[in-house]
PDB file of N, CA and C in Angstrom:
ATOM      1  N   UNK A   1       0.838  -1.175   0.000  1.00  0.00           N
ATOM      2  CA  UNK A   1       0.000   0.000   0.000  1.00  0.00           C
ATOM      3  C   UNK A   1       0.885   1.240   0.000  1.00  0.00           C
ATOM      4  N   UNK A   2       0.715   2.134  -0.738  1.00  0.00           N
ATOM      5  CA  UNK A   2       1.014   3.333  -0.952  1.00  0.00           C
ATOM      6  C   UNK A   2       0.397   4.628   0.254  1.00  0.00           C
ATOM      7  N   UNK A   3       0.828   5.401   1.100  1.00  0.00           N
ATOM      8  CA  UNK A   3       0.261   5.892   1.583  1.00  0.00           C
ATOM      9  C   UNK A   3       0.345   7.584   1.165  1.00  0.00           C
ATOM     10  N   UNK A   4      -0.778   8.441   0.793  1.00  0.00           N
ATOM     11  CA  UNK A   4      -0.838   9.185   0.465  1.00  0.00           C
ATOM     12  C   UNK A   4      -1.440   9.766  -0.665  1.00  0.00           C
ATOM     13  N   UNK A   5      -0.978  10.124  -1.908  1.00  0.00           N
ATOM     14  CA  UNK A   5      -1.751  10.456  -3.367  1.00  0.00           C
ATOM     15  C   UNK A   5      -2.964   9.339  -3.597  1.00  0.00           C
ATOM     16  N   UNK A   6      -3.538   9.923  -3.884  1.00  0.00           N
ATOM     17  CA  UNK A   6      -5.264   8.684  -4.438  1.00  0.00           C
ATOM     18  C   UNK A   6      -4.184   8.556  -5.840  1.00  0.00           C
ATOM     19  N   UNK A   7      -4.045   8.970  -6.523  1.00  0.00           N
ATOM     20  CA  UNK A   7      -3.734   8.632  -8.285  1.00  0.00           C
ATOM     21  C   UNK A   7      -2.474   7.546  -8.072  1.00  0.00           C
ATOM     22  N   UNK A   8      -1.354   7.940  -7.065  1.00  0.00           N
ATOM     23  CA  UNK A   8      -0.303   6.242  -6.435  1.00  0.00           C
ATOM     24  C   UNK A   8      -0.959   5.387  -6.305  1.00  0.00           C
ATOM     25  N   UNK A   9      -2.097   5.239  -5.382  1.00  0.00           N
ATOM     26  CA  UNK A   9      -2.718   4.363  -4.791  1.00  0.00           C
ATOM     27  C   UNK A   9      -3.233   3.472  -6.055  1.00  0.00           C
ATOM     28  N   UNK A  10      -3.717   4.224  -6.562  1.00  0.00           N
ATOM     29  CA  UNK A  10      -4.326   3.324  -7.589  1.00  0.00           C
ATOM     30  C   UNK A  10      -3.471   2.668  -8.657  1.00  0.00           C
ATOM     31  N   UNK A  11      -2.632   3.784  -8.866  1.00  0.00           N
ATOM     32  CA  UNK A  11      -1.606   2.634  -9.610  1.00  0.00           C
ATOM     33  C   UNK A  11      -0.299   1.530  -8.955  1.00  0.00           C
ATOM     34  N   UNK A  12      -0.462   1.598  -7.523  1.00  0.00           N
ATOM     35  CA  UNK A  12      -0.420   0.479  -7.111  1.00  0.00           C
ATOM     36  C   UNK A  12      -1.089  -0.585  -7.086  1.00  0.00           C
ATOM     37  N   UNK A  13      -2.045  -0.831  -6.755  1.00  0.00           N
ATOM     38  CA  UNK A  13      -3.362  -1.821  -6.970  1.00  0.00           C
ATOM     39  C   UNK A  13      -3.711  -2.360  -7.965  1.00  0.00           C
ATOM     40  N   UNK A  14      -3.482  -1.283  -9.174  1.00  0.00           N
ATOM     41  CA  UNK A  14      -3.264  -2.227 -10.565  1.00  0.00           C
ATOM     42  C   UNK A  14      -1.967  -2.716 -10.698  1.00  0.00           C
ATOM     43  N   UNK A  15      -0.813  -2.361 -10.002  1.00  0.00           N
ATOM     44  CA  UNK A  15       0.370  -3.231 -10.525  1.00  0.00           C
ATOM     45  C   UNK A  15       0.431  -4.600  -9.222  1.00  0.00           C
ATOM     46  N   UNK A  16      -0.275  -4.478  -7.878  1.00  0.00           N
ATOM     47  CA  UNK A  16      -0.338  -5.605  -7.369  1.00  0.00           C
ATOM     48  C   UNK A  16      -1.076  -6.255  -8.087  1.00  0.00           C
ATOM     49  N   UNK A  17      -2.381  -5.982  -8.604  1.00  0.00           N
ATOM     50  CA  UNK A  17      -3.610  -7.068 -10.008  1.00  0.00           C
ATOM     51  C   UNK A  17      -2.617  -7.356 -10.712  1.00  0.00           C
ATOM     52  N   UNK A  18      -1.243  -6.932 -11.260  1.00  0.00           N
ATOM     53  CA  UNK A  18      -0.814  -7.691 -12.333  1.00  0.00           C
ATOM     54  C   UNK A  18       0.090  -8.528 -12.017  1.00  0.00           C
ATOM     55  N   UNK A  19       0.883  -8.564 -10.629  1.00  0.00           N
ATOM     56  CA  UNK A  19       1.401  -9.726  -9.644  1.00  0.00           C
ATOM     57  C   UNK A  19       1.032 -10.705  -9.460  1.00  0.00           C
ATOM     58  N   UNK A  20      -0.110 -10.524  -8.622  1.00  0.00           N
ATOM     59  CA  UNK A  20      -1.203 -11.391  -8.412  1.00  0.00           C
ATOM     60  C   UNK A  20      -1.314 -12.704  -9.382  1.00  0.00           C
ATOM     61  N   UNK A  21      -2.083 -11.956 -10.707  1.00  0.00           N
ATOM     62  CA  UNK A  21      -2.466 -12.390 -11.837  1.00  0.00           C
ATOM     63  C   UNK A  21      -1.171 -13.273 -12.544  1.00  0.00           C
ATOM     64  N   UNK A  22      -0.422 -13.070 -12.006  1.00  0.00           N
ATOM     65  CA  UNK A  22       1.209 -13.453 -12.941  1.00  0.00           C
ATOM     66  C   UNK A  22       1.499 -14.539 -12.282  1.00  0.00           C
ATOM     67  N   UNK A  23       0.578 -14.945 -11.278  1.00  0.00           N
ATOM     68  CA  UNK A  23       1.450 -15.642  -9.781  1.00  0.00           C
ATOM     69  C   UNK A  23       0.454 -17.184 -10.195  1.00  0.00           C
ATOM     70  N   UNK A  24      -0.733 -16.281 -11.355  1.00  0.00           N
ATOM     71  CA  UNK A  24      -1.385 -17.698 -11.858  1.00  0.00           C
ATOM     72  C   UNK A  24      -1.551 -17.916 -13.407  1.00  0.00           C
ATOM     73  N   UNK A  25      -0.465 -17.630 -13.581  1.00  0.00           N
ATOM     74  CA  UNK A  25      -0.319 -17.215 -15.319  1.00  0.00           C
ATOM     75  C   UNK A  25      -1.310 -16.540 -16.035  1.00  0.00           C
ATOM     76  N   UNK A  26      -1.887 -15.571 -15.135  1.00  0.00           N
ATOM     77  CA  UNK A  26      -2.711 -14.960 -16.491  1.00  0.00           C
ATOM     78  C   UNK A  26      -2.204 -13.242 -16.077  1.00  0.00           C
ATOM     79  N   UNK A  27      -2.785 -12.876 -16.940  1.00  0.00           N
ATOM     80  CA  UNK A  27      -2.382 -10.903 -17.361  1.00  0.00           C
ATOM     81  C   UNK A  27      -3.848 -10.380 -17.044  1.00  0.00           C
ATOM     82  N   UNK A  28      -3.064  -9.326 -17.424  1.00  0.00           N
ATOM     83  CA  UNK A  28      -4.607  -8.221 -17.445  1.00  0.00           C
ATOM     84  C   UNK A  28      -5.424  -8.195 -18.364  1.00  0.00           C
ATOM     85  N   UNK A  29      -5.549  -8.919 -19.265  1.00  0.00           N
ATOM     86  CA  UNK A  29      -5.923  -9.398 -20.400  1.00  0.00           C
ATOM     87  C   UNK A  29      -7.234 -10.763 -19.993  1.00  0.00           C
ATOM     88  N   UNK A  30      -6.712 -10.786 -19.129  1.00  0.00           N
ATOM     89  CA  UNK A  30      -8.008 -12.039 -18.373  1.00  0.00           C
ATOM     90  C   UNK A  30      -8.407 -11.555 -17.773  1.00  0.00           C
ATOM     91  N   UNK A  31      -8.654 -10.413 -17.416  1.00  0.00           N
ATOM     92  CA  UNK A  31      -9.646  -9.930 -16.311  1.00  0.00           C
ATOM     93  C   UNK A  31     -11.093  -9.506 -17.161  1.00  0.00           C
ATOM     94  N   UNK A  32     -12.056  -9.988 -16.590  1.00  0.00           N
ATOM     95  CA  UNK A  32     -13.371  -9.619 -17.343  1.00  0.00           C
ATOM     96  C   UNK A  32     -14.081  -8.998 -16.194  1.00  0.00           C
ATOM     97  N   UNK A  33     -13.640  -8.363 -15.212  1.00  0.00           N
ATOM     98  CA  UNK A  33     -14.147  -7.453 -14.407  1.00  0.00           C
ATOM     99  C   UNK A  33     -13.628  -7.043 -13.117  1.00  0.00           C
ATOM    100  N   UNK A  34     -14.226  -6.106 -12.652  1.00  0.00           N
ATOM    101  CA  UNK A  34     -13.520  -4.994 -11.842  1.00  0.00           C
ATOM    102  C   UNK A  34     -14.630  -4.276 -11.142  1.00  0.00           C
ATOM    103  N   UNK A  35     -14.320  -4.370  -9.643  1.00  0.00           N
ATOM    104  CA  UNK A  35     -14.468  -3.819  -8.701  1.00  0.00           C
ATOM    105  C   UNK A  35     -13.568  -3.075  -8.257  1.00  0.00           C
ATOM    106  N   UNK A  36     -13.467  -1.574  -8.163  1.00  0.00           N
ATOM    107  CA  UNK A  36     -12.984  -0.578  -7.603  1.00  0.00           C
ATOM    108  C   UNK A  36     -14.076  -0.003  -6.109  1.00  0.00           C
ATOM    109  N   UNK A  37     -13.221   0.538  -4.933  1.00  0.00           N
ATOM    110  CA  UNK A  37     -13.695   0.290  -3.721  1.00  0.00           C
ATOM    111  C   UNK A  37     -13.115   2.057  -3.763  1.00  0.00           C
ATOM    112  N   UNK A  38     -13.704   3.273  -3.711  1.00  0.00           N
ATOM    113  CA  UNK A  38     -13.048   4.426  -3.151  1.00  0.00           C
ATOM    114  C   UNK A  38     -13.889   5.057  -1.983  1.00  0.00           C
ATOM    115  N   UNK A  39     -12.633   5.156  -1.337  1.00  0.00           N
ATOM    116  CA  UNK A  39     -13.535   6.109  -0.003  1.00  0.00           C
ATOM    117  C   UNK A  39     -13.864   8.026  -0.562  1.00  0.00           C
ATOM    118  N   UNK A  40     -14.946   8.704  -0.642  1.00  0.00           N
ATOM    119  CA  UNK A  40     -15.317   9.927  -0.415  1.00  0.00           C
ATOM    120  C   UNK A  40     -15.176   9.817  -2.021  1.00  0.00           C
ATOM    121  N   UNK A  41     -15.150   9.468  -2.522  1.00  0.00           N
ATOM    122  CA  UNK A  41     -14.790   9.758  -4.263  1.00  0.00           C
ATOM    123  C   UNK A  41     -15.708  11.058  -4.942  1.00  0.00           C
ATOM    124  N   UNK A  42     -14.877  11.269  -5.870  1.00  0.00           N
ATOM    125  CA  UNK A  42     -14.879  12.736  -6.513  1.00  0.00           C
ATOM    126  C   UNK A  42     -15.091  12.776  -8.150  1.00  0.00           C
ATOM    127  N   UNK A  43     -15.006  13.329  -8.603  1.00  0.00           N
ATOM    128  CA  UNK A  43     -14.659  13.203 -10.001  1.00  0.00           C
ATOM    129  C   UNK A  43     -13.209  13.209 -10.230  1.00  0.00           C
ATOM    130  N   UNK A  44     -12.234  14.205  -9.818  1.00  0.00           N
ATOM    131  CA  UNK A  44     -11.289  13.672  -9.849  1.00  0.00           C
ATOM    132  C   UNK A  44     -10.464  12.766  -9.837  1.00  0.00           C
ATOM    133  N   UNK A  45     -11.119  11.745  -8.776  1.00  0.00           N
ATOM    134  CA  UNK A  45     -10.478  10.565  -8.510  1.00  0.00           C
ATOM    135  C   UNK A  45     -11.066   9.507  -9.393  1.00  0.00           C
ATOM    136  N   UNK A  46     -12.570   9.859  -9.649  1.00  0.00           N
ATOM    137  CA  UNK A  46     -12.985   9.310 -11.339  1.00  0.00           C
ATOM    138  C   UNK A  46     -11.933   9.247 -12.287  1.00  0.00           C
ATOM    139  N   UNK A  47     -11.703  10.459 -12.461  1.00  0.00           N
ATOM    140  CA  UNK A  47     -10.358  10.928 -13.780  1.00  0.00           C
ATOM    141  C   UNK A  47      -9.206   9.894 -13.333  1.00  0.00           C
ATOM    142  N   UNK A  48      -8.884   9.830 -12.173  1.00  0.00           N
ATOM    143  CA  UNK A  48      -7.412   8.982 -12.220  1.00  0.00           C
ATOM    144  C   UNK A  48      -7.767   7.740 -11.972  1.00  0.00           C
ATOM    145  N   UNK A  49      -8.771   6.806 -11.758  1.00  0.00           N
ATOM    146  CA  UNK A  49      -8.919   6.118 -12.048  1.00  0.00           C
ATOM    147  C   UNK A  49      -9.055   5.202 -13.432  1.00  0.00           C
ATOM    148  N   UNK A  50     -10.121   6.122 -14.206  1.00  0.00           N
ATOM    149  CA  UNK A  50      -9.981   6.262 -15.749  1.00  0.00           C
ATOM    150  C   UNK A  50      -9.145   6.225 -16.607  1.00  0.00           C
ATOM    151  N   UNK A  51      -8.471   7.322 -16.105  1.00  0.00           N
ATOM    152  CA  UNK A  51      -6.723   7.020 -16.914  1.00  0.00           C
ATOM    153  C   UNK A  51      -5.737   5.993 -16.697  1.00  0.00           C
ATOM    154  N   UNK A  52      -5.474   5.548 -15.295  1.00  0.00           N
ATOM    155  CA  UNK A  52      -4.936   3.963 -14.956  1.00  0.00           C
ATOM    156  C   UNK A  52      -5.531   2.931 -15.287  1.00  0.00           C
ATOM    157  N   UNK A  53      -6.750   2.720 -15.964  1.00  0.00           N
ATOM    158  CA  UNK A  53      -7.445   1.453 -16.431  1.00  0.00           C
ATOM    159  C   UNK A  53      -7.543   1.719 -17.729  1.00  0.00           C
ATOM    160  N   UNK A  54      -7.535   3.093 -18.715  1.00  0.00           N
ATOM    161  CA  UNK A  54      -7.014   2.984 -20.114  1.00  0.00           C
ATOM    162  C   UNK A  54      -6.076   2.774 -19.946  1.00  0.00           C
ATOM    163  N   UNK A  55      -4.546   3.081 -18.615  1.00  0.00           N
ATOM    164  CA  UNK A  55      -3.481   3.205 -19.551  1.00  0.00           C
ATOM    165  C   UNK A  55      -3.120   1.432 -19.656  1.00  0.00           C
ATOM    166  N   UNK A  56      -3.833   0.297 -18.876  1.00  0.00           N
ATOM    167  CA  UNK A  56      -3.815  -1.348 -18.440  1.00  0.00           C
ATOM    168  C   UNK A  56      -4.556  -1.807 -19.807  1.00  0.00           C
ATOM    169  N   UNK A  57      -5.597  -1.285 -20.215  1.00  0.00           N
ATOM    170  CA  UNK A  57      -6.486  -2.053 -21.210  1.00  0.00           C
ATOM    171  C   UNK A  57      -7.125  -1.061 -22.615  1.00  0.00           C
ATOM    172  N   UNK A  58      -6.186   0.262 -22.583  1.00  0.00           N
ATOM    173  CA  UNK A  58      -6.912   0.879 -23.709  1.00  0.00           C
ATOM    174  C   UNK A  58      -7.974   1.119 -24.081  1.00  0.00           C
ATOM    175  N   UNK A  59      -8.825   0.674 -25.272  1.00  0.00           N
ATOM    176  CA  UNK A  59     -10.143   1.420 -25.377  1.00  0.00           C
ATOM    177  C   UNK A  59     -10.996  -0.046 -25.046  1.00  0.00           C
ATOM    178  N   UNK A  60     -10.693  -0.703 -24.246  1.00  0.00           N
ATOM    179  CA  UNK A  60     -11.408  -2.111 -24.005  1.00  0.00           C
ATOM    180  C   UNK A  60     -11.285  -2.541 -22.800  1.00  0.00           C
ATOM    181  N   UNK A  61     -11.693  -2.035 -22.558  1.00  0.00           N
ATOM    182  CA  UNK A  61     -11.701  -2.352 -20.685  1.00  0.00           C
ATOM    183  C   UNK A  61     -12.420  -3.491 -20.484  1.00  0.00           C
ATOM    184  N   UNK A  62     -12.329  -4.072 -18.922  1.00  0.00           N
ATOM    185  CA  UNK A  62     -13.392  -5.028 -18.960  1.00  0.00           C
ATOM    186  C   UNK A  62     -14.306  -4.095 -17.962  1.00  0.00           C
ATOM    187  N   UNK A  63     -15.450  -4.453 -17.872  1.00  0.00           N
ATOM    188  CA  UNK A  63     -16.733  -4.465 -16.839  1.00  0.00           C
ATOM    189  C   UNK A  63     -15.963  -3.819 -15.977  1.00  0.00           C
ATOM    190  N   UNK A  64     -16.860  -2.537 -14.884  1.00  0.00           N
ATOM    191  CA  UNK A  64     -16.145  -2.133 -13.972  1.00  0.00           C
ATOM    192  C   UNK A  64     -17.519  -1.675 -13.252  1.00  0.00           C
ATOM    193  N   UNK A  65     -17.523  -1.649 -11.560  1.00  0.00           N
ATOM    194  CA  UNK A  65     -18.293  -0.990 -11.072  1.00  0.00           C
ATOM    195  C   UNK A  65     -17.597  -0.403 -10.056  1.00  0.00           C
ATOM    196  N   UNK A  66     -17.794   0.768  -9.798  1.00  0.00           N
ATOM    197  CA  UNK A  66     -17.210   1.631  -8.708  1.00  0.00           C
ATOM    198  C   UNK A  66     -18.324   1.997  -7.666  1.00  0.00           C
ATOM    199  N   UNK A  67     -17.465   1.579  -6.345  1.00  0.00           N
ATOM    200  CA  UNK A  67     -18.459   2.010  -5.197  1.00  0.00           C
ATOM    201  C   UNK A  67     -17.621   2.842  -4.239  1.00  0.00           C
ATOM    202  N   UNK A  68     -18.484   3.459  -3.835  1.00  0.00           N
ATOM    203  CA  UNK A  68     -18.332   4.962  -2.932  1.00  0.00           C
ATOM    204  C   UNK A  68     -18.384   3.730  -1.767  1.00  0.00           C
ATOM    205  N   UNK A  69     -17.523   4.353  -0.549  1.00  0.00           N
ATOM    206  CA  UNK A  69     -17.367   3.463   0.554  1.00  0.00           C
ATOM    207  C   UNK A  69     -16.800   4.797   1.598  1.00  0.00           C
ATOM    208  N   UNK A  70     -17.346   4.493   3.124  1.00  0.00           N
ATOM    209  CA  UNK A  70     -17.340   5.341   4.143  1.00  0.00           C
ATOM    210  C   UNK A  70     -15.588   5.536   4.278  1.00  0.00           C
ATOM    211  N   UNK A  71     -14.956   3.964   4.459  1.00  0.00           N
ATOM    212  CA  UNK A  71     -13.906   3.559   4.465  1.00  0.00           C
ATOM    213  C   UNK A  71     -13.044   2.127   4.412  1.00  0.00           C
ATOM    214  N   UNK A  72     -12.026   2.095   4.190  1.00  0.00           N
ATOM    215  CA  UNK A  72     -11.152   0.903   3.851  1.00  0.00           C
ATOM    216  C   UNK A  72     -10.161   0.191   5.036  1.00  0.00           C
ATOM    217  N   UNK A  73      -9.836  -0.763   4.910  1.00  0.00           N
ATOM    218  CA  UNK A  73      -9.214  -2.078   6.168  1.00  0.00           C
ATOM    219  C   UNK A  73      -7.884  -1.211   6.471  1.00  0.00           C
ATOM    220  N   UNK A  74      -7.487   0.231   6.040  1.00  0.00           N
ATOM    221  CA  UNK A  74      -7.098   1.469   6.492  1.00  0.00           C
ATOM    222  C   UNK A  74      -7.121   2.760   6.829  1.00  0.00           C
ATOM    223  N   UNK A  75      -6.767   3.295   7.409  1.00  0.00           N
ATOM    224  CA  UNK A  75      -7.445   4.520   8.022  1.00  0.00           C
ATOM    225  C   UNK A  75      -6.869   5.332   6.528  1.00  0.00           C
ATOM    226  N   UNK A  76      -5.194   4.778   6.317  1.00  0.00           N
ATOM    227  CA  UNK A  76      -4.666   5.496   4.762  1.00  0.00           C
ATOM    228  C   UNK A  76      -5.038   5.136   3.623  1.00  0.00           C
ATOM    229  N   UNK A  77      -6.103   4.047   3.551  1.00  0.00           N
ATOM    230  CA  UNK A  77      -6.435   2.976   2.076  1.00  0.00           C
ATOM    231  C   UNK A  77      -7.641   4.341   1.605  1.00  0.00           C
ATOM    232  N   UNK A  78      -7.268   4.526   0.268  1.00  0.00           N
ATOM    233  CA  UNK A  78      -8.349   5.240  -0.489  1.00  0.00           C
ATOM    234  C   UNK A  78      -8.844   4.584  -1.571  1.00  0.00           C
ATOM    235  N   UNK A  79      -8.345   3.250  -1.559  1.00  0.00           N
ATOM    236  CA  UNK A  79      -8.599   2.770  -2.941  1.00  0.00           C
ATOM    237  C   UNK A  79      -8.670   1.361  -2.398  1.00  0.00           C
ATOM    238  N   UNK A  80      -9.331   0.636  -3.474  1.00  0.00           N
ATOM    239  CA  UNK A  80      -9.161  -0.933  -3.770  1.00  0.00           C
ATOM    240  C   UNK A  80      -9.700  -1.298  -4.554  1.00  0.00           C
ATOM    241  N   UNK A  81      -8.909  -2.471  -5.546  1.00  0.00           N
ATOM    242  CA  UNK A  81      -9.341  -2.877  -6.763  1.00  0.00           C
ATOM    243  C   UNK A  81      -9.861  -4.629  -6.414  1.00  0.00           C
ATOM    244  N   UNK A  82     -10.525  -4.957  -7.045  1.00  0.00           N
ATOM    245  CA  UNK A  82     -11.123  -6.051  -6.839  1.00  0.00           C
ATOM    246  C   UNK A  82     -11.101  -6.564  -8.678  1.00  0.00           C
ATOM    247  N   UNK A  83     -10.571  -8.252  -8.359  1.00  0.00           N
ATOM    248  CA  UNK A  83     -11.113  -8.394 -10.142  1.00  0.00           C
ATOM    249  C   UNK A  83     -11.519  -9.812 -10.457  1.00  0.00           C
ATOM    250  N   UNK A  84     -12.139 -10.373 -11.201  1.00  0.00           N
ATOM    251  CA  UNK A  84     -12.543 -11.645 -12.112  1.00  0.00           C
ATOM    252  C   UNK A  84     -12.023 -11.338 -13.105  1.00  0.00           C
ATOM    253  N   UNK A  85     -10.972 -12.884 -13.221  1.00  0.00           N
ATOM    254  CA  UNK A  85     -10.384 -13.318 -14.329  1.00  0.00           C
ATOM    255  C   UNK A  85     -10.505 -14.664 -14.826  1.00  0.00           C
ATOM    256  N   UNK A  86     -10.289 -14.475 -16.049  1.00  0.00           N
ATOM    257  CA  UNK A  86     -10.997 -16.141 -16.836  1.00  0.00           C
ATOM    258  C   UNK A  86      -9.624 -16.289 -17.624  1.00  0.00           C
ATOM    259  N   UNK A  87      -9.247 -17.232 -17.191  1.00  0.00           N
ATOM    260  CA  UNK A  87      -7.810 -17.783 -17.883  1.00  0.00           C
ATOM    261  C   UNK A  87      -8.014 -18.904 -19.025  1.00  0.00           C
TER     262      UNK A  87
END
């Protein structure tokens, strides 16, 4: 976990999803969906979210739902990615 910037945070979480994912031979390329978890979310943090999941999957994303949340399994967590992948 990254503590501090929401736009780090998140691009940590996608580079732990691509650890993760590597740890069972598949990529980001197998993910057919996405759960994102933000606490107080904004549009801004819309925007950097947006841009870290074009810059993973371009104009083809998979499925995504974003939920607004009071807070996270940290008092510093602003983010969390959640995903289904089909290998």
């Amino acid at each position: 976990m990254v503590k501090g910037a929401f736009a780090e945070q998140v691009e940590r979480a996608f580079e732990n999803l691509r650890t993760a994912l590597a740890a069972q031979d598949l990529t980001l390329r197998d993910v057919v969906q996405l759960r994102t978890y933000v606490v107080s979310h904004d549009f801004e943090m819309l925007g950097a979210i947006t841009k870290t999941v074009a810059q993973h999957w371009g104009d083809k994303p998979p499925t995504q739902t974003l939920l607004g949340v009071a807070r996270l399994a940290s008092p510093d967590m602003l983010f969390e990615v959640e995903a289904v992948a089909a290998g």
